[in-house]
C-alpha atoms as a PDB file:
ATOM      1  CA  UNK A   1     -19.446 106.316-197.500  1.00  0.00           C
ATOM      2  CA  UNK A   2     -17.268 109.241-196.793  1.00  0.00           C
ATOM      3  CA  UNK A   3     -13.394 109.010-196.921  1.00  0.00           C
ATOM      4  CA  UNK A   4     -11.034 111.599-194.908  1.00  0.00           C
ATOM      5  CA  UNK A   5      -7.503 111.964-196.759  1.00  0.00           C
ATOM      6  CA  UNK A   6      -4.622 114.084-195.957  1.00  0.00           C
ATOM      7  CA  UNK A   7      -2.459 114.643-198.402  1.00  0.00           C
ATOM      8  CA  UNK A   8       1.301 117.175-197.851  1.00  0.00           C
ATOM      9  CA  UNK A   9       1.252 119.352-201.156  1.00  0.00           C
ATOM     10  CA  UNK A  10       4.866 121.275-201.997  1.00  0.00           C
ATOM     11  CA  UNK A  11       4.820 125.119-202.555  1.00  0.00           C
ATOM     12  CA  UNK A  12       4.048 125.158-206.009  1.00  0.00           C
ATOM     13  CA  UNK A  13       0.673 122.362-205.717  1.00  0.00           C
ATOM     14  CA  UNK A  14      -0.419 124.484-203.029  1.00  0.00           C
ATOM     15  CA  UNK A  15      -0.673 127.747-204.637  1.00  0.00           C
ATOM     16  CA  UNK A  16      -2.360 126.219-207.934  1.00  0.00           C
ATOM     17  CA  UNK A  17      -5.045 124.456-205.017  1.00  0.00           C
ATOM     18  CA  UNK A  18      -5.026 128.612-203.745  1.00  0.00           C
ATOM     19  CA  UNK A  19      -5.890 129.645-207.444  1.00  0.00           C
ATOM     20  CA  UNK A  20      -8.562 127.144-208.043  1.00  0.00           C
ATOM     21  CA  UNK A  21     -10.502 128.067-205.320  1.00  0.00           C
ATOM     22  CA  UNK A  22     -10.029 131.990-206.118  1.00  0.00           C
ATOM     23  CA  UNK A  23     -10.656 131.549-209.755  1.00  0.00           C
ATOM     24  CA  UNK A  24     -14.132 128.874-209.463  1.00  0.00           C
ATOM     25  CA  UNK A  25     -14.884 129.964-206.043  1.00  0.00           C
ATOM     26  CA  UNK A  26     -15.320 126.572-204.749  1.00  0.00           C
ATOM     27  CA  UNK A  27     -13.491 125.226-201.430  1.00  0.00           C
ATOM     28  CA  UNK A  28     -10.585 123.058-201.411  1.00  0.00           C
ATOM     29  CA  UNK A  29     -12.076 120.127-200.662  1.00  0.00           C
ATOM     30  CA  UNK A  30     -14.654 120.560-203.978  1.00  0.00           C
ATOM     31  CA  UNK A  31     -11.198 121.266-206.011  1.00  0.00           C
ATOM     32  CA  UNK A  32      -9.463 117.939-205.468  1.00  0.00           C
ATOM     33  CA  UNK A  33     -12.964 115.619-205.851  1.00  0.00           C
ATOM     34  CA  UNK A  34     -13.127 117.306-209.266  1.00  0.00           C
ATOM     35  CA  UNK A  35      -9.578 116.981-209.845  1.00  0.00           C
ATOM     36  CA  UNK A  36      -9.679 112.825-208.859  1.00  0.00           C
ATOM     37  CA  UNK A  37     -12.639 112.839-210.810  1.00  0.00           C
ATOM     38  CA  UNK A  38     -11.186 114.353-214.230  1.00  0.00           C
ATOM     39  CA  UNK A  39      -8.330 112.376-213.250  1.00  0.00           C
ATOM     40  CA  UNK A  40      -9.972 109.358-213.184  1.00  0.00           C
ATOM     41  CA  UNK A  41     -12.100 109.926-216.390  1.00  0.00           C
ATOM     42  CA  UNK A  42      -8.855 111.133-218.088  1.00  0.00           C
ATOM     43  CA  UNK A  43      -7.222 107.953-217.370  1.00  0.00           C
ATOM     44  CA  UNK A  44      -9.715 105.098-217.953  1.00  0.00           C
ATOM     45  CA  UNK A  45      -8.710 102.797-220.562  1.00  0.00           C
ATOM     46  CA  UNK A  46     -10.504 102.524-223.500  1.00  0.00           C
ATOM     47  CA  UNK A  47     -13.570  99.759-223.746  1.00  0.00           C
ATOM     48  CA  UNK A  48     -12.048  97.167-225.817  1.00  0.00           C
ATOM     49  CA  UNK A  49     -13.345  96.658-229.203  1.00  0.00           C
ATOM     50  CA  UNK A  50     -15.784  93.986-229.901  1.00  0.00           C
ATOM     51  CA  UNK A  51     -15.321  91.334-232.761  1.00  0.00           C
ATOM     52  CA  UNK A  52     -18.370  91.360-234.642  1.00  0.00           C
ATOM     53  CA  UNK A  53     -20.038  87.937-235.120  1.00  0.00           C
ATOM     54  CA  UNK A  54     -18.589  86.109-232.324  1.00  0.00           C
ATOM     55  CA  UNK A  55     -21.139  83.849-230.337  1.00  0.00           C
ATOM     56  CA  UNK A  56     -23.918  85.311-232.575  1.00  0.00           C
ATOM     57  CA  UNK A  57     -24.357  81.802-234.485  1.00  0.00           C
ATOM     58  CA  UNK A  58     -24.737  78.689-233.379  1.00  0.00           C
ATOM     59  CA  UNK A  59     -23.836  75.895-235.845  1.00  0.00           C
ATOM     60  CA  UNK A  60     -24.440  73.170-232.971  1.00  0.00           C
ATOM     61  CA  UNK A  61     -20.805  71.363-233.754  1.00  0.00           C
ATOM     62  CA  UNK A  62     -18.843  71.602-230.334  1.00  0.00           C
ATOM     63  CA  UNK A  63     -15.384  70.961-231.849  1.00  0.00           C
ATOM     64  CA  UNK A  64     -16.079  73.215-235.291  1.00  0.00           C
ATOM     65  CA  UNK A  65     -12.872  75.298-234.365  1.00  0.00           C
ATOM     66  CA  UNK A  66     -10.651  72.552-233.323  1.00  0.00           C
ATOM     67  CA  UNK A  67     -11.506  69.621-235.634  1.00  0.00           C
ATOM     68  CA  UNK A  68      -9.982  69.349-238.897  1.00  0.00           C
ATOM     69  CA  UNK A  69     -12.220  66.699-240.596  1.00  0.00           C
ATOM     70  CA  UNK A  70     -13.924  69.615-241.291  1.00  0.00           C
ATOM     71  CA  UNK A  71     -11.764  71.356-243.397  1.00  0.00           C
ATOM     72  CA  UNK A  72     -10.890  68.217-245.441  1.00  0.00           C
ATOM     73  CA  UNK A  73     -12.049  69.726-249.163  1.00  0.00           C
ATOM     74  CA  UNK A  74     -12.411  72.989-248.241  1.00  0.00           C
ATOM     75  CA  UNK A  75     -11.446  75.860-251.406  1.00  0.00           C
ATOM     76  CA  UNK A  76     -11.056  72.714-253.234  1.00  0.00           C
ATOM     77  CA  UNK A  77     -13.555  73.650-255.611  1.00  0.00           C
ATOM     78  CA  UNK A  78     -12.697  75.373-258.689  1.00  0.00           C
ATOM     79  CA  UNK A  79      -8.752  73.826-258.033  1.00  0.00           C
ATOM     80  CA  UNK A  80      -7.258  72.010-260.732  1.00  0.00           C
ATOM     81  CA  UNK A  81      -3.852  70.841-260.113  1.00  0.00           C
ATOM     82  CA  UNK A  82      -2.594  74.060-258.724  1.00  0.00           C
ATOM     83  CA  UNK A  83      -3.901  75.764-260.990  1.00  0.00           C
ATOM     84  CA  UNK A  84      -6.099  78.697-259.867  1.00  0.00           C
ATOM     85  CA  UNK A  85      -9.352  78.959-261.958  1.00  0.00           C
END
């Protein structure tokens, strides 16, 4: 699908379009598709980063995360009344 745009460009926009073309040879038209393109590429955020591990296992509890019976005794081991062993 092609798109038709008009755009009004002030004195100084229009003679860096005039240079563009000079300079790569390429018509106007060529000159602002690249430009929206770098544009575009320029300005696309960043892929966000993935947490490694998460949904790879499958420990078949539903409520794992939300249930504290069980965490009852957890790091217990090797405690002796707060005491660090």
């Amino acid at each position: 699908m092609k798109a038709t745009i008009q755009a009004r460009l002030d004195e100084e926009t229009q003679a860096a379009l005039d240079r563009l073309v000079r300079r790569h040879g390429l018509k106007p038209s060529e000159v602002v598709r690249e430009g929206i393109r770098l544009l575009d590429k320029h300005h696309t955020p960043p892929a966000r980063p993935r947490l490694i591990g998460i949904g790879m296992f499958s420990s078949g509890i539903g409520d794992l995360a939300t249930n504290k019976k069980y965490m009852e005794g957890f790091g217990a081991k090797g405690l002796k009344r707060g005491r660090r062993k």
